[in-house]
C-alpha atoms as a PDB file:
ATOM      1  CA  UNK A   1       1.275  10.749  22.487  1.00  0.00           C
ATOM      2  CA  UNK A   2       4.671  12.032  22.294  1.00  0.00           C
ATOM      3  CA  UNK A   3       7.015  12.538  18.886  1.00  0.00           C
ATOM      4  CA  UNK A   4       9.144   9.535  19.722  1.00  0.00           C
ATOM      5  CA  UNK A   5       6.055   7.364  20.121  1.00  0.00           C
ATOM      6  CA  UNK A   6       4.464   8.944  17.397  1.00  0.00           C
ATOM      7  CA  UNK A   7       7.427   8.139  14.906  1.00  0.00           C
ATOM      8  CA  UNK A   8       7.558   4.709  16.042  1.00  0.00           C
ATOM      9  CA  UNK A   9       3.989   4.318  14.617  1.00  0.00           C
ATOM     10  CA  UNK A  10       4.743   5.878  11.187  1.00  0.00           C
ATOM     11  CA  UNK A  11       8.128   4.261  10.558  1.00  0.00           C
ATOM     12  CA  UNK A  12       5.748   0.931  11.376  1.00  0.00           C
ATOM     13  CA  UNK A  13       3.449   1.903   9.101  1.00  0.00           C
ATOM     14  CA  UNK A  14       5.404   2.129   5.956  1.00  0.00           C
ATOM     15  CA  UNK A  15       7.453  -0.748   6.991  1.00  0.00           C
ATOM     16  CA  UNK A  16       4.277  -2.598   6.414  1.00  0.00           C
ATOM     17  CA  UNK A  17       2.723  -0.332   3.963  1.00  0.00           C
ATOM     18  CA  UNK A  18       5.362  -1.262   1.859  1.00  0.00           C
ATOM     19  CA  UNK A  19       5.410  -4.811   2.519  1.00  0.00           C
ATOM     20  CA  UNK A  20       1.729  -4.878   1.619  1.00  0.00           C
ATOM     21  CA  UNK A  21       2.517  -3.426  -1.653  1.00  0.00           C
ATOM     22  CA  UNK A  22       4.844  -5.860  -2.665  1.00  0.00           C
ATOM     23  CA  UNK A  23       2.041  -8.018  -3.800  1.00  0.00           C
ATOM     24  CA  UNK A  24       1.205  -5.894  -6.551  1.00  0.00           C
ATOM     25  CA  UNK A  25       4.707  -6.600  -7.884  1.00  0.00           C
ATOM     26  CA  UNK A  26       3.929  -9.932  -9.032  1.00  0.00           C
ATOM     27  CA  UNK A  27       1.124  -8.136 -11.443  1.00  0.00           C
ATOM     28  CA  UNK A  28       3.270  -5.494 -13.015  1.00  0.00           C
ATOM     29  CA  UNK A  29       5.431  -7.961 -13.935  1.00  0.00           C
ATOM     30  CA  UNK A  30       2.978 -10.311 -15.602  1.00  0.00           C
ATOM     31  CA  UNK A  31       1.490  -7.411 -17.554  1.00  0.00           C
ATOM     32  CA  UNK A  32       4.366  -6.019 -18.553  1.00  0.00           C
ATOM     33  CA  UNK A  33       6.058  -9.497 -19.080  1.00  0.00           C
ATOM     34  CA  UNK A  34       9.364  -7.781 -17.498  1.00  0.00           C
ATOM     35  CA  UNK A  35       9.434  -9.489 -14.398  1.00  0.00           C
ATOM     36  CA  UNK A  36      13.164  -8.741 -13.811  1.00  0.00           C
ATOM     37  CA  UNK A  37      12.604  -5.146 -13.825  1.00  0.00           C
ATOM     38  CA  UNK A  38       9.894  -4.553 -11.860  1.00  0.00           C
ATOM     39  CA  UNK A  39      11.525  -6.541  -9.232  1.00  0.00           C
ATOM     40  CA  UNK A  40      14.082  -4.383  -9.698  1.00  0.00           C
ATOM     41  CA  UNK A  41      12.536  -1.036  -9.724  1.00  0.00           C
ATOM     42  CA  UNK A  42      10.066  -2.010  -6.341  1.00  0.00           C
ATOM     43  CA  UNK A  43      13.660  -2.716  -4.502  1.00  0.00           C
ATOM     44  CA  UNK A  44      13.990   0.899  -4.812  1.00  0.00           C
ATOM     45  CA  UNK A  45      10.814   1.173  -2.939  1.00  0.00           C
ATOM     46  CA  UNK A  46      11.559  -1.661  -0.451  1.00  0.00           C
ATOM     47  CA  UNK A  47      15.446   0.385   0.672  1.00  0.00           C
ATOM     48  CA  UNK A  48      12.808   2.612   2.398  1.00  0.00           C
ATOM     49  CA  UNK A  49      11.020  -0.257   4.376  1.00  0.00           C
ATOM     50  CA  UNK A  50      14.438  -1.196   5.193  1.00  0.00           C
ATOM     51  CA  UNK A  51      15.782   1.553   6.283  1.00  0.00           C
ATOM     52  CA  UNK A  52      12.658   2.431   8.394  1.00  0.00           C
ATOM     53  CA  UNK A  53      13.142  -1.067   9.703  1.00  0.00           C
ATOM     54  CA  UNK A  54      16.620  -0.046  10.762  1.00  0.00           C
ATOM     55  CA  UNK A  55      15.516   2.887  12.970  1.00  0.00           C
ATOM     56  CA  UNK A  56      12.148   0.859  14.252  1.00  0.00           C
ATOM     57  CA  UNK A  57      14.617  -1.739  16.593  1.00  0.00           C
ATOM     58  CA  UNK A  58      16.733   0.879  18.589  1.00  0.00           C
ATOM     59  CA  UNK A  59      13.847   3.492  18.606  1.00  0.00           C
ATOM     60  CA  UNK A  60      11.566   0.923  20.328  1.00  0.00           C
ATOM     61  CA  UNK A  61      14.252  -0.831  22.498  1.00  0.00           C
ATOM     62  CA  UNK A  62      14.951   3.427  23.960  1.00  0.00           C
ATOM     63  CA  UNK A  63      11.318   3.279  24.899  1.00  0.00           C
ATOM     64  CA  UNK A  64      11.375  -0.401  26.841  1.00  0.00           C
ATOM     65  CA  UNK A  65      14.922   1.501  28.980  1.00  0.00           C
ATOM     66  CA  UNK A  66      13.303   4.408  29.584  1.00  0.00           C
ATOM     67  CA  UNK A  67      10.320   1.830  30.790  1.00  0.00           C
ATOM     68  CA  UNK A  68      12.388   0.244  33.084  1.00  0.00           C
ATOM     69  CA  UNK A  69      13.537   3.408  34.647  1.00  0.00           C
ATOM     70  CA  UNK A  70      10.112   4.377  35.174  1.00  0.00           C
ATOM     71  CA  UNK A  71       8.330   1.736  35.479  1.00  0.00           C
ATOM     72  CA  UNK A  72       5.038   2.088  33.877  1.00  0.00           C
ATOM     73  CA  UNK A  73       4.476  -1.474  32.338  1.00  0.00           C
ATOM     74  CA  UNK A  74       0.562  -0.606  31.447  1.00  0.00           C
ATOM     75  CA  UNK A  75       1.547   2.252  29.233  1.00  0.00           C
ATOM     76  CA  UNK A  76       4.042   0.503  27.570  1.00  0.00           C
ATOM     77  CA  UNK A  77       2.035  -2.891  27.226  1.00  0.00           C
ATOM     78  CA  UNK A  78      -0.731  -0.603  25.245  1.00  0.00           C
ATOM     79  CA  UNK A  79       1.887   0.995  23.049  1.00  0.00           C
ATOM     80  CA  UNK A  80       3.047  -2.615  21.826  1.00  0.00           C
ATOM     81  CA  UNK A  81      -0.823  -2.737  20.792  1.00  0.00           C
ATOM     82  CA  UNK A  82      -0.866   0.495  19.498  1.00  0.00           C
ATOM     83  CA  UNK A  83       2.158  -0.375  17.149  1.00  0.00           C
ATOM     84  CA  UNK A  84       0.362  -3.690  16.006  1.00  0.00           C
ATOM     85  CA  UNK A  85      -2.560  -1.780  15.142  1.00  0.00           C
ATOM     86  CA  UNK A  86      -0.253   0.141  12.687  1.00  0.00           C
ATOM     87  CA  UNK A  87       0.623  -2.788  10.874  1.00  0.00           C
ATOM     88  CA  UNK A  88      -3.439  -4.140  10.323  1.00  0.00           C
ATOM     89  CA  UNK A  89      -4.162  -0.135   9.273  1.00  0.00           C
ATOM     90  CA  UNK A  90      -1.117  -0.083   6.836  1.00  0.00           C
ATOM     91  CA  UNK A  91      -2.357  -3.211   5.076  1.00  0.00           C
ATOM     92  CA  UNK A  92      -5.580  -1.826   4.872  1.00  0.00           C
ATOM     93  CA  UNK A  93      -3.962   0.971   3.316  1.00  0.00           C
ATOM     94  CA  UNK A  94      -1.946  -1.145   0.735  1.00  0.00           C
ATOM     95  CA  UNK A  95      -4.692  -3.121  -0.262  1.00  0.00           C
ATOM     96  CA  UNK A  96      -6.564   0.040  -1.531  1.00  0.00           C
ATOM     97  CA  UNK A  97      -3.758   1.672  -2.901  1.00  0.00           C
ATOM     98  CA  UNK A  98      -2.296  -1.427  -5.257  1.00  0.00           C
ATOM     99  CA  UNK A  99      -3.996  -1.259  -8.243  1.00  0.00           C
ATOM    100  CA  UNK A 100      -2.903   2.552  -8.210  1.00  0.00           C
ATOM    101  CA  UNK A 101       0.674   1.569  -7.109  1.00  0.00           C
ATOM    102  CA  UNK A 102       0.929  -1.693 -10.205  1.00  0.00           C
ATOM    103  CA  UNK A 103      -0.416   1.350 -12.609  1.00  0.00           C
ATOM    104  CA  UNK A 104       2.498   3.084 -11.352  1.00  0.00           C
ATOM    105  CA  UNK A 105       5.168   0.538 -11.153  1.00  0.00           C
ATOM    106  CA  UNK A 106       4.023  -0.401 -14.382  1.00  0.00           C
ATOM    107  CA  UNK A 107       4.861   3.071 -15.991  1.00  0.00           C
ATOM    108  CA  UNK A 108       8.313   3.499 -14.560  1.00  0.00           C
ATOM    109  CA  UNK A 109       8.938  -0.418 -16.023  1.00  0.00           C
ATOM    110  CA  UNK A 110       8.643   1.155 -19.429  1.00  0.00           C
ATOM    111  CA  UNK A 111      10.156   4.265 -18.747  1.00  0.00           C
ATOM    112  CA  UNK A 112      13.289   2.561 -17.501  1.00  0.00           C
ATOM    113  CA  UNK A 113      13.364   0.066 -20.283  1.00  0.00           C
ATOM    114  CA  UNK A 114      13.661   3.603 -22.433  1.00  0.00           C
ATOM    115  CA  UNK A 115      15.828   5.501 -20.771  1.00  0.00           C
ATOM    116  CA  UNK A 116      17.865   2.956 -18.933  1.00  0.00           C
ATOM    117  CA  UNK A 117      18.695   5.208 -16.007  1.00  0.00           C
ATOM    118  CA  UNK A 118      16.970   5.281 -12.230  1.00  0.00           C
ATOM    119  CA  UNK A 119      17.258   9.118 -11.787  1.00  0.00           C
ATOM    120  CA  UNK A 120      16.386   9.759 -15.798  1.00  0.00           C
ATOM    121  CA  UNK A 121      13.051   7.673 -14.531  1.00  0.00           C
ATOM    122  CA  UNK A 122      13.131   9.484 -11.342  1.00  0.00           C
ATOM    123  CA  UNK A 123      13.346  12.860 -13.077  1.00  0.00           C
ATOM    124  CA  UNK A 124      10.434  11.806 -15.586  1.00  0.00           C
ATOM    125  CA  UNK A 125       8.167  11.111 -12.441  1.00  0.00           C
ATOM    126  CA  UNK A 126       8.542  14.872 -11.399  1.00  0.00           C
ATOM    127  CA  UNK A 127       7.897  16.071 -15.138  1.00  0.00           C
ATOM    128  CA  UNK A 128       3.934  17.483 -15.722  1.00  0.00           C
ATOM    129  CA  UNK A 129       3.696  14.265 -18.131  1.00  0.00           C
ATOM    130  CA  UNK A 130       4.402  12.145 -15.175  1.00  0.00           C
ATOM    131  CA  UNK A 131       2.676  13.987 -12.971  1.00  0.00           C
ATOM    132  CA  UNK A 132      -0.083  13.451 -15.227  1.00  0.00           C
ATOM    133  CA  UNK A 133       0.272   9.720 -15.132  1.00  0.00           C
ATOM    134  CA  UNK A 134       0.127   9.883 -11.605  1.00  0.00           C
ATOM    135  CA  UNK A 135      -3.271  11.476 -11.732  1.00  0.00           C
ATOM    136  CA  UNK A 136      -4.578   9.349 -14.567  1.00  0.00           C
ATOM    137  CA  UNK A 137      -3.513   5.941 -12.532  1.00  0.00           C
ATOM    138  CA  UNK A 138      -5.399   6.816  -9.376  1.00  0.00           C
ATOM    139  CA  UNK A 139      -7.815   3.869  -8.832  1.00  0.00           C
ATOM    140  CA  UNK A 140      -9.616   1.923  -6.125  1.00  0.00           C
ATOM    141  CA  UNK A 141     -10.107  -1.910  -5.880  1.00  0.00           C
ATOM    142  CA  UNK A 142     -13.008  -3.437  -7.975  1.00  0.00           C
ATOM    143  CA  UNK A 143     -15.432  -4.544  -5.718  1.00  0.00           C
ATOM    144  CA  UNK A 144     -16.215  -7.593  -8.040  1.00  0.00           C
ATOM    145  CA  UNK A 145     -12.758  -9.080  -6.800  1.00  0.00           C
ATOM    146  CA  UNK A 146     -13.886  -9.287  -3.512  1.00  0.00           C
ATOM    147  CA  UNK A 147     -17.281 -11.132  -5.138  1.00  0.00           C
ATOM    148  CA  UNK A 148     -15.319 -13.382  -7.218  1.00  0.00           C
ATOM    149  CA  UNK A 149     -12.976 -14.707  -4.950  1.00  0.00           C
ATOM    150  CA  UNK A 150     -14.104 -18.166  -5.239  1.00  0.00           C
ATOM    151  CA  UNK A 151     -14.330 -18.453  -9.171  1.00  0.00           C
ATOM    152  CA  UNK A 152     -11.624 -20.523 -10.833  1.00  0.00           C
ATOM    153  CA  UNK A 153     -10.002 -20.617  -7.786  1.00  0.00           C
ATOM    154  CA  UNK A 154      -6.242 -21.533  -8.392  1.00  0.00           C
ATOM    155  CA  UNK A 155      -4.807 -20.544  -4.867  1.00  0.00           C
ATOM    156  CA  UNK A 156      -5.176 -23.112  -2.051  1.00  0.00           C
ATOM    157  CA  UNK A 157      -7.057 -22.626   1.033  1.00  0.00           C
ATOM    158  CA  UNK A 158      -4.131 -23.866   2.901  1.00  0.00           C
ATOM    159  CA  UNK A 159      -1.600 -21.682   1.576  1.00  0.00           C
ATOM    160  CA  UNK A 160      -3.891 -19.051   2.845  1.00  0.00           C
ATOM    161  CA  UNK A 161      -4.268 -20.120   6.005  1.00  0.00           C
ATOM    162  CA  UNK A 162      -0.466 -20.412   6.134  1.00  0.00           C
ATOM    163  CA  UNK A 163       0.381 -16.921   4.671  1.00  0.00           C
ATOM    164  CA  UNK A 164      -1.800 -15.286   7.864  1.00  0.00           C
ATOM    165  CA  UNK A 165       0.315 -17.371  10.276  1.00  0.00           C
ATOM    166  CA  UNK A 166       3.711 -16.437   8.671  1.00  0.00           C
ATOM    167  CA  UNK A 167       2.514 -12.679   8.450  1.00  0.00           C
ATOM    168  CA  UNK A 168       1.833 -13.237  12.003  1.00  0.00           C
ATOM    169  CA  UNK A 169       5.013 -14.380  13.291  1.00  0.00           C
ATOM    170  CA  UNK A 170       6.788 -11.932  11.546  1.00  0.00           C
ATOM    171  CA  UNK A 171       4.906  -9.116  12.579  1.00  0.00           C
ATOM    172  CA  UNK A 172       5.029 -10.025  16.504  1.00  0.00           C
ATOM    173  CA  UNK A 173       8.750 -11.473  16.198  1.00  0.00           C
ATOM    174  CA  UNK A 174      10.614  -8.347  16.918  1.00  0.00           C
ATOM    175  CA  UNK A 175       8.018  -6.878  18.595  1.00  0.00           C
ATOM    176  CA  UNK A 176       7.641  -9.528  21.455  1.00  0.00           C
ATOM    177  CA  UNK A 177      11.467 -10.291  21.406  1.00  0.00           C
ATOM    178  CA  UNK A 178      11.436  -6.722  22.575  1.00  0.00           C
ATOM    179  CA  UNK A 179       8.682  -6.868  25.227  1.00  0.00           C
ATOM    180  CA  UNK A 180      10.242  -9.922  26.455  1.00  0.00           C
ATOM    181  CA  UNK A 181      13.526  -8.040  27.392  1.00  0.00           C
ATOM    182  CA  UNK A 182      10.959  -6.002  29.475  1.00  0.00           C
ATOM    183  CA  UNK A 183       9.555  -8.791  30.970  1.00  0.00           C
ATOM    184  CA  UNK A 184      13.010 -10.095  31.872  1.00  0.00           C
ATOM    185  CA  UNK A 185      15.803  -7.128  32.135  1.00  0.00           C
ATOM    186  CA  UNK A 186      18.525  -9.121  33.291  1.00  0.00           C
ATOM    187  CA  UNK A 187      18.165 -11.038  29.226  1.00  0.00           C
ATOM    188  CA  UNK A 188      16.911  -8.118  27.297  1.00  0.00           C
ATOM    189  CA  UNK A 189      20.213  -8.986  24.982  1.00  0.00           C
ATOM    190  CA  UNK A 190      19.516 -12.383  24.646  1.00  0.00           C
ATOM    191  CA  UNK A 191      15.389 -12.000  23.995  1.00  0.00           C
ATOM    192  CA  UNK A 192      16.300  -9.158  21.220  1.00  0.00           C
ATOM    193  CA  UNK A 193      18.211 -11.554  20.011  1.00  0.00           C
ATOM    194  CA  UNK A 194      15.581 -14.347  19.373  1.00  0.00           C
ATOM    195  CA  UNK A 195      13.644 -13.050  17.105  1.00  0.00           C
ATOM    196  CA  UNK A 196      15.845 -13.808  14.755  1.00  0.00           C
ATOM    197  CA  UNK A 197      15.082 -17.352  15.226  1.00  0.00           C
ATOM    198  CA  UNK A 198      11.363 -17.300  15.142  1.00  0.00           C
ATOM    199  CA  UNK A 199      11.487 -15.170  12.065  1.00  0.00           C
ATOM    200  CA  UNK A 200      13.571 -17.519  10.823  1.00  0.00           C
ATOM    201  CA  UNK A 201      11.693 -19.876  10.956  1.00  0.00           C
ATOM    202  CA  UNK A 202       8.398 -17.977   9.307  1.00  0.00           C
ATOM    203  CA  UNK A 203      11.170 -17.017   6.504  1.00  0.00           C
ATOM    204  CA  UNK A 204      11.804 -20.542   5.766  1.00  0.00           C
ATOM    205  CA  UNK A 205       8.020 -21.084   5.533  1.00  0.00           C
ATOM    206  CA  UNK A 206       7.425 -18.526   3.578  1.00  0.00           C
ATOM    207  CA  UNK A 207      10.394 -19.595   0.801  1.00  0.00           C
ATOM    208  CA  UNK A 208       9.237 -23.241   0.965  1.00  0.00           C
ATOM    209  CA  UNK A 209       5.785 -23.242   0.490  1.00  0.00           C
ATOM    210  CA  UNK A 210       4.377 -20.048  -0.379  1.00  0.00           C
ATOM    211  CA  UNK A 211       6.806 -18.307  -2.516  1.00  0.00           C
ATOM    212  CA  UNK A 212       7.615 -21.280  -4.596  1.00  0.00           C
ATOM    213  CA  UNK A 213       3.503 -21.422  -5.666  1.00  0.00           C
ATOM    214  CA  UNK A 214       3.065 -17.859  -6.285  1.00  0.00           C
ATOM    215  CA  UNK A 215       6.040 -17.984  -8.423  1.00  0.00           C
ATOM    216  CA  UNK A 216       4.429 -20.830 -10.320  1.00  0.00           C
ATOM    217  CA  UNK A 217       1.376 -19.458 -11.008  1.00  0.00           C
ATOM    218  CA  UNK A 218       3.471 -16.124 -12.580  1.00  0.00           C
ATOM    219  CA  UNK A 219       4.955 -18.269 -15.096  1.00  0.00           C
ATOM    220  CA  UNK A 220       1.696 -19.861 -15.937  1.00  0.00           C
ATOM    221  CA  UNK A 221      -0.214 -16.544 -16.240  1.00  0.00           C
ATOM    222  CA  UNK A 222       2.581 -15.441 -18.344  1.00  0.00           C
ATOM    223  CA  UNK A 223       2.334 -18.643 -20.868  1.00  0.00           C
ATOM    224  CA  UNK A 224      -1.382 -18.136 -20.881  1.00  0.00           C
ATOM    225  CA  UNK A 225      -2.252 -21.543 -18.991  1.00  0.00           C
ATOM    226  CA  UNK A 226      -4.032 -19.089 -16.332  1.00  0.00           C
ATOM    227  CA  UNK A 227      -5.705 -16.130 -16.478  1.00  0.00           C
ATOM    228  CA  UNK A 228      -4.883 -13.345 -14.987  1.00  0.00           C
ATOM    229  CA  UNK A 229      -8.115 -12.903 -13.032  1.00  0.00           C
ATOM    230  CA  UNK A 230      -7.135 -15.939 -11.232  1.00  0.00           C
ATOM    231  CA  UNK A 231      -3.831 -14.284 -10.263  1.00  0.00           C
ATOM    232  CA  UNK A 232      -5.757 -10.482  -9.248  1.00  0.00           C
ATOM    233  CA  UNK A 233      -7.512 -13.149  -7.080  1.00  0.00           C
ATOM    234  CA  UNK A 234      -4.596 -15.011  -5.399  1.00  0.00           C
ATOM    235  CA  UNK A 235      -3.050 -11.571  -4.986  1.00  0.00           C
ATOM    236  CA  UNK A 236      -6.860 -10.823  -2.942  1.00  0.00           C
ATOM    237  CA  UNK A 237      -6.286 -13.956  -1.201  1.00  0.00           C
ATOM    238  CA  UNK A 238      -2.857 -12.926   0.102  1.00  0.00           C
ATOM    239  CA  UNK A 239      -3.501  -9.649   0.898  1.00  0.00           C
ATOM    240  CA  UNK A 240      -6.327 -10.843   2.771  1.00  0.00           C
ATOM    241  CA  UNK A 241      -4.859 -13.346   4.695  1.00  0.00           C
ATOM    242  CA  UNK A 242      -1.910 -10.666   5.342  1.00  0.00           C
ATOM    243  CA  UNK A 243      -4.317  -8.762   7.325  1.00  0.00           C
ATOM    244  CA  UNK A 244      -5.928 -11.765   9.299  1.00  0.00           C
ATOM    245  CA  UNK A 245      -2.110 -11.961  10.391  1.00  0.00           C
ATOM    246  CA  UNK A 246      -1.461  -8.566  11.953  1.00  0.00           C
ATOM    247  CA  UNK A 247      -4.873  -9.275  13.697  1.00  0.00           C
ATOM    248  CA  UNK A 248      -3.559 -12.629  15.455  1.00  0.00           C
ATOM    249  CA  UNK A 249      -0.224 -10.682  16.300  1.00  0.00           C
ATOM    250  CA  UNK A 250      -2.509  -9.177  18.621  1.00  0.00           C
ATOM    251  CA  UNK A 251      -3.175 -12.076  20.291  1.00  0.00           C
ATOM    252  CA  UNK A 252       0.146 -13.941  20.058  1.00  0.00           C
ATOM    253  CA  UNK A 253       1.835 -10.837  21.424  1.00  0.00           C
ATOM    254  CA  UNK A 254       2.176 -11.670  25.739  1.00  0.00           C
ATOM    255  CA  UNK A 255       2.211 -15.248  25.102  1.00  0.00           C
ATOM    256  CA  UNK A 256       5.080 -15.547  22.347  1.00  0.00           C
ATOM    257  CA  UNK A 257       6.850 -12.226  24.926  1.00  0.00           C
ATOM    258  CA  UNK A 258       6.579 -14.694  27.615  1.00  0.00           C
ATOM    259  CA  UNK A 259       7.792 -17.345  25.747  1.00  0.00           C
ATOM    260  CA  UNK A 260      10.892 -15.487  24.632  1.00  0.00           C
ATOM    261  CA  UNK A 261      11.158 -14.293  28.432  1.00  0.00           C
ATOM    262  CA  UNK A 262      11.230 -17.884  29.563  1.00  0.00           C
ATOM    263  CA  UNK A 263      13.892 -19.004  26.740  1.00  0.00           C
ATOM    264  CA  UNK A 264      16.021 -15.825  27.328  1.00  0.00           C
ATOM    265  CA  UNK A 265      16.116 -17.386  30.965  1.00  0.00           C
ATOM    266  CA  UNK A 266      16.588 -20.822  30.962  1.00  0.00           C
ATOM    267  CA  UNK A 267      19.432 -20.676  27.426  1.00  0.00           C
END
């Protein structure tokens, strides 16, 4: 494995690391009924996704030219693998490390709403008495939420189901776009440039259906008409089905490249 290769897998990983945590956003916000701010503070944490994101596209689109100088499409069809790979071990990773990462969320949402400063929060972090928080809100995921799953169950099956295919889209979109310039050289512009459009289309998805509920059952876990079991359970559900996703980008990966390849073409 060389270093470029090798950074291509870790700025993949906490692009989706990241994204994986995002789901334990929704909790810091209902138990510390400042919603607002702990959106706020976890955008500070999501720059870094996006800036990793940033790098990801030219990084990976240097590897497919140097491919097509060199011509070794087996190699370079197993690093696409490789890379989705990443994406199921970084949710895996973010699953176990959310309840640790609300804890700690949590604690900077009442810091800031003290200090009312980033870098006086920042600064805290660093301090023994946050470094001692950090220690103290080290914890693993109950195993009774897996066991539970289907008690007072107040996420739909079918949002599920829809929340693995989105998470699938989006995590082949670029990806395949990018193969599919491969597969087609003379439109390697115009394939890069599709993604856009199926991940458009998983975005509007996502904003339409799924979003919309979970933001619903926030509110009502915050007026007390749910508990917030039922929510730690949704959030299960989610991160589940986020993982289910990366594992079908494996499979949608040659045909959607193809696909791309053949609409890159004929456009």
């Amino acid at each position: 494995m060389d270093l470029q290769f090798a950074g291509l897998l870790f700025l993949t990983f906490i692009i989706h690391l990241i994204g994986t945590l995002a789901y334990g956003v929704q909790i810091t916000g209902v138990t510390t009924k400042r919603i607002a701010i702990s959106l706020a503070l976890f955008n500070l944490v999501a720059l870094i996704s996006r800036t990793a994101n940033a790098f990801q596209a030219p990084l990976l689109a240097k590897r497919i030219e140097n491919s097509l100088q060199l011509a070794y499409p087996a190699s370079l069809e197993a690093d696409f693998r490789w890379l989705l790979f990443a994406t199921s071990l970084a949710t895996l990773a973010g699953a176990l490390l959310i309840p640790t990462f609300h804890r700690l969320l949590a604690q900077a949402v009442l810091s800031f709403s003290i200090r009312r400063s980033v870098p006086k929060v920042i600064l805290h972090g660093f301090s023994k008495a946050g470094i001692l928080h950090l220690r103290e809100s080290i914890r693993l995921p109950q195993p009774q939420m897996l066991t539970h799953l289907s008690r007072e169950q107040h996420f739909p099956l079918r949002l599920v189901v829809l929340n693995a295919f989105v998470i699938a889209v989006w995590t082949v979109g670029v990806l395949a776009s990018l193969y599919a310039g491969y597969l087609q050289p003379d439109y390697r512009v115009t394939a890069s440039n599709l993604s856009s459009i199926i991940n458009g289309v998983a975005t509007i998805i996502m904003f339409a259906s799924i979003d919309p509920y979970l933001s619903i059952l926030t509110d009502d876990t915050l007026q007390g008409k749910v508990g917030l079991g039922s929510m730690r359970r949704a959030i299960v559900w989610l991160v589940g089905s986020r993982f289910a996703g990366t594992l079908a980008a494996q499979l949608l990966l040659i045909p959607t490249a193809s696909f791309i390849a053949w609409l890159a073409q004929e456009l």
